[in-house]
C-alpha atoms as a PDB file:
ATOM      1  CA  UNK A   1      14.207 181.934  50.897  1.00  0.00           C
ATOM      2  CA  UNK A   2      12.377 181.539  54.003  1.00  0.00           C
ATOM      3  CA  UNK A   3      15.327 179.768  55.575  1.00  0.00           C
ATOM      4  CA  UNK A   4      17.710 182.820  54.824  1.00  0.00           C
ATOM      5  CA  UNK A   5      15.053 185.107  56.463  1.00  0.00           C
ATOM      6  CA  UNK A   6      14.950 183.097  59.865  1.00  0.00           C
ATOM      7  CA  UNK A   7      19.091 183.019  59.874  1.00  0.00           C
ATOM      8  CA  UNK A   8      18.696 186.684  59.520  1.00  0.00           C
ATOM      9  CA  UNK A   9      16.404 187.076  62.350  1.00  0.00           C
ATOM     10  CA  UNK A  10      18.052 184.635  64.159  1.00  0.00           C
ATOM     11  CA  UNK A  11      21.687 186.563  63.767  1.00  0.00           C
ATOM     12  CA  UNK A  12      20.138 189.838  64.395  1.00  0.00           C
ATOM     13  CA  UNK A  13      18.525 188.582  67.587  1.00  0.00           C
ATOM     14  CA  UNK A  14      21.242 186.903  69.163  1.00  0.00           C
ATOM     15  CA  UNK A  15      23.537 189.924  68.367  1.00  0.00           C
ATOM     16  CA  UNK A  16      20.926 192.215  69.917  1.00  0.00           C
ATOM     17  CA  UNK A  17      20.362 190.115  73.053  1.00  0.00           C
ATOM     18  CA  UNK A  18      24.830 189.357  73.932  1.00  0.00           C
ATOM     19  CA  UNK A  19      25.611 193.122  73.137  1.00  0.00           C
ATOM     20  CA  UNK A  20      22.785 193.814  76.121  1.00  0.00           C
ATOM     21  CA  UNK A  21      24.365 190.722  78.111  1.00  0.00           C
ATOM     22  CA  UNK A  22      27.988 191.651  77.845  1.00  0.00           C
ATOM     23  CA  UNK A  23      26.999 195.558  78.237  1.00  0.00           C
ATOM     24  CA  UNK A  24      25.561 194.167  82.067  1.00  0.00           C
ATOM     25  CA  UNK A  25      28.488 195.380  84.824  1.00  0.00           C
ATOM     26  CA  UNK A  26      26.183 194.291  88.271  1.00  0.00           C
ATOM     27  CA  UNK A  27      24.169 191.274  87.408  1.00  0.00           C
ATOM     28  CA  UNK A  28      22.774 192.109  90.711  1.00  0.00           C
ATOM     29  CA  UNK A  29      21.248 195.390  89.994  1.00  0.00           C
ATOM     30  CA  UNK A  30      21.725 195.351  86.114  1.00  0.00           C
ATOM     31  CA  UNK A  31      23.823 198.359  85.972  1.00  0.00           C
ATOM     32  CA  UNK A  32      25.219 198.631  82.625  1.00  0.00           C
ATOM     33  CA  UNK A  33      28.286 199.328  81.551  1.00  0.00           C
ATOM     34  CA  UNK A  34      26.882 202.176  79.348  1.00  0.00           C
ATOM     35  CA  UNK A  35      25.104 203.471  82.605  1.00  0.00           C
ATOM     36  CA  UNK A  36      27.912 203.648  84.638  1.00  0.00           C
ATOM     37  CA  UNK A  37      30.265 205.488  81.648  1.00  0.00           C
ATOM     38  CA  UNK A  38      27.630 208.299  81.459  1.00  0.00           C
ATOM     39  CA  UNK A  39      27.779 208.697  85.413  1.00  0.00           C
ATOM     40  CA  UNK A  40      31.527 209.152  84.934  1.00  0.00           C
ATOM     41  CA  UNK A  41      31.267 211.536  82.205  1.00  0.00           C
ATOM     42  CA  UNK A  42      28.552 213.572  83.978  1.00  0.00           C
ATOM     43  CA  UNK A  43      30.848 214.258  86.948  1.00  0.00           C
ATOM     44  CA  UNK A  44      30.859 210.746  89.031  1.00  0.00           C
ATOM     45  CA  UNK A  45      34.176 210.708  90.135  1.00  0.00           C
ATOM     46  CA  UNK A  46      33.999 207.861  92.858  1.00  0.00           C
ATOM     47  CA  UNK A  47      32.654 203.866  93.609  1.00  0.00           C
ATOM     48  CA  UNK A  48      29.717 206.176  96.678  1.00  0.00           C
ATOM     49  CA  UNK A  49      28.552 208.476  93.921  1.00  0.00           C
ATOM     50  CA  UNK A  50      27.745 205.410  91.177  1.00  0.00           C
ATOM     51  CA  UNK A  51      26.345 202.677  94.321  1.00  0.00           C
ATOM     52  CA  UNK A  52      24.164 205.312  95.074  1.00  0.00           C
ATOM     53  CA  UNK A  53      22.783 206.523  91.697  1.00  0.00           C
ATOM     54  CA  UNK A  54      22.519 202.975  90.623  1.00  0.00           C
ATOM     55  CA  UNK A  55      22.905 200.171  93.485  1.00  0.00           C
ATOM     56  CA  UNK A  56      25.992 198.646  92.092  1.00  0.00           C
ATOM     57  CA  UNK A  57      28.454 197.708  94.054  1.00  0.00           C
ATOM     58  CA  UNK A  58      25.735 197.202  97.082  1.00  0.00           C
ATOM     59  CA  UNK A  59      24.946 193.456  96.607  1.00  0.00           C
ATOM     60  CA  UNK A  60      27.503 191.008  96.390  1.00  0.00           C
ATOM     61  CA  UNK A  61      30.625 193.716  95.438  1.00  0.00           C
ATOM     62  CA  UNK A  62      32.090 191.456  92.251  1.00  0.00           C
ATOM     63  CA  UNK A  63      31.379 194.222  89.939  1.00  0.00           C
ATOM     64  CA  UNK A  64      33.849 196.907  92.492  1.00  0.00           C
ATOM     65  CA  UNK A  65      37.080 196.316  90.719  1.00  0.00           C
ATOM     66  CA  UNK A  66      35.195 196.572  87.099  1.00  0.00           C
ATOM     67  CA  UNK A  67      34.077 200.067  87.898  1.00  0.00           C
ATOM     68  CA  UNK A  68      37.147 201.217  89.664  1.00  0.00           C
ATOM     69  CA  UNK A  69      38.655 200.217  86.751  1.00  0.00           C
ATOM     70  CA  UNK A  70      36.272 202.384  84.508  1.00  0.00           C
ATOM     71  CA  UNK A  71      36.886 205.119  86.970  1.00  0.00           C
ATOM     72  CA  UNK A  72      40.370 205.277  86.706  1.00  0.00           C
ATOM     73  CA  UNK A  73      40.165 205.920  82.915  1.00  0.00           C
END
């Protein structure tokens, strides 16, 4: 029994901990992907307005393309 209940911690930690990972857009700021969809659906229409309300974009520019693409949706 106590096996089953460390798999289940196990599997509900891991899941926890890649769903933050892959939600991560900058991995130089930490911007989410979550983060920047709420910018865009509170009026961000351009790459200026989410750099400046979260600093992505600012550091070493691989995450651009991934939020123009977001943006263009």
């Amino acid at each position: 029994m106590t096996a089953y209940f460390s798999w289940l911690y196990l599997s509900i930690f891991m899941t926890n901990t890649t769903q933050v990972k892959n939600d991560v857009i900058c991995d130089c700021t930490g911007t989410t992907r979550t983060k920047v969809q709420q910018l865009i659906d509170d009026g961000a229409n351009d790459l200026d307005q989410i750099a400046d309300a979260t600093g992505a974009c600012t550091g070493c520019g691989s995450c651009d393309i991934l939020i123009l693409e977001m943006l263009e949706d």
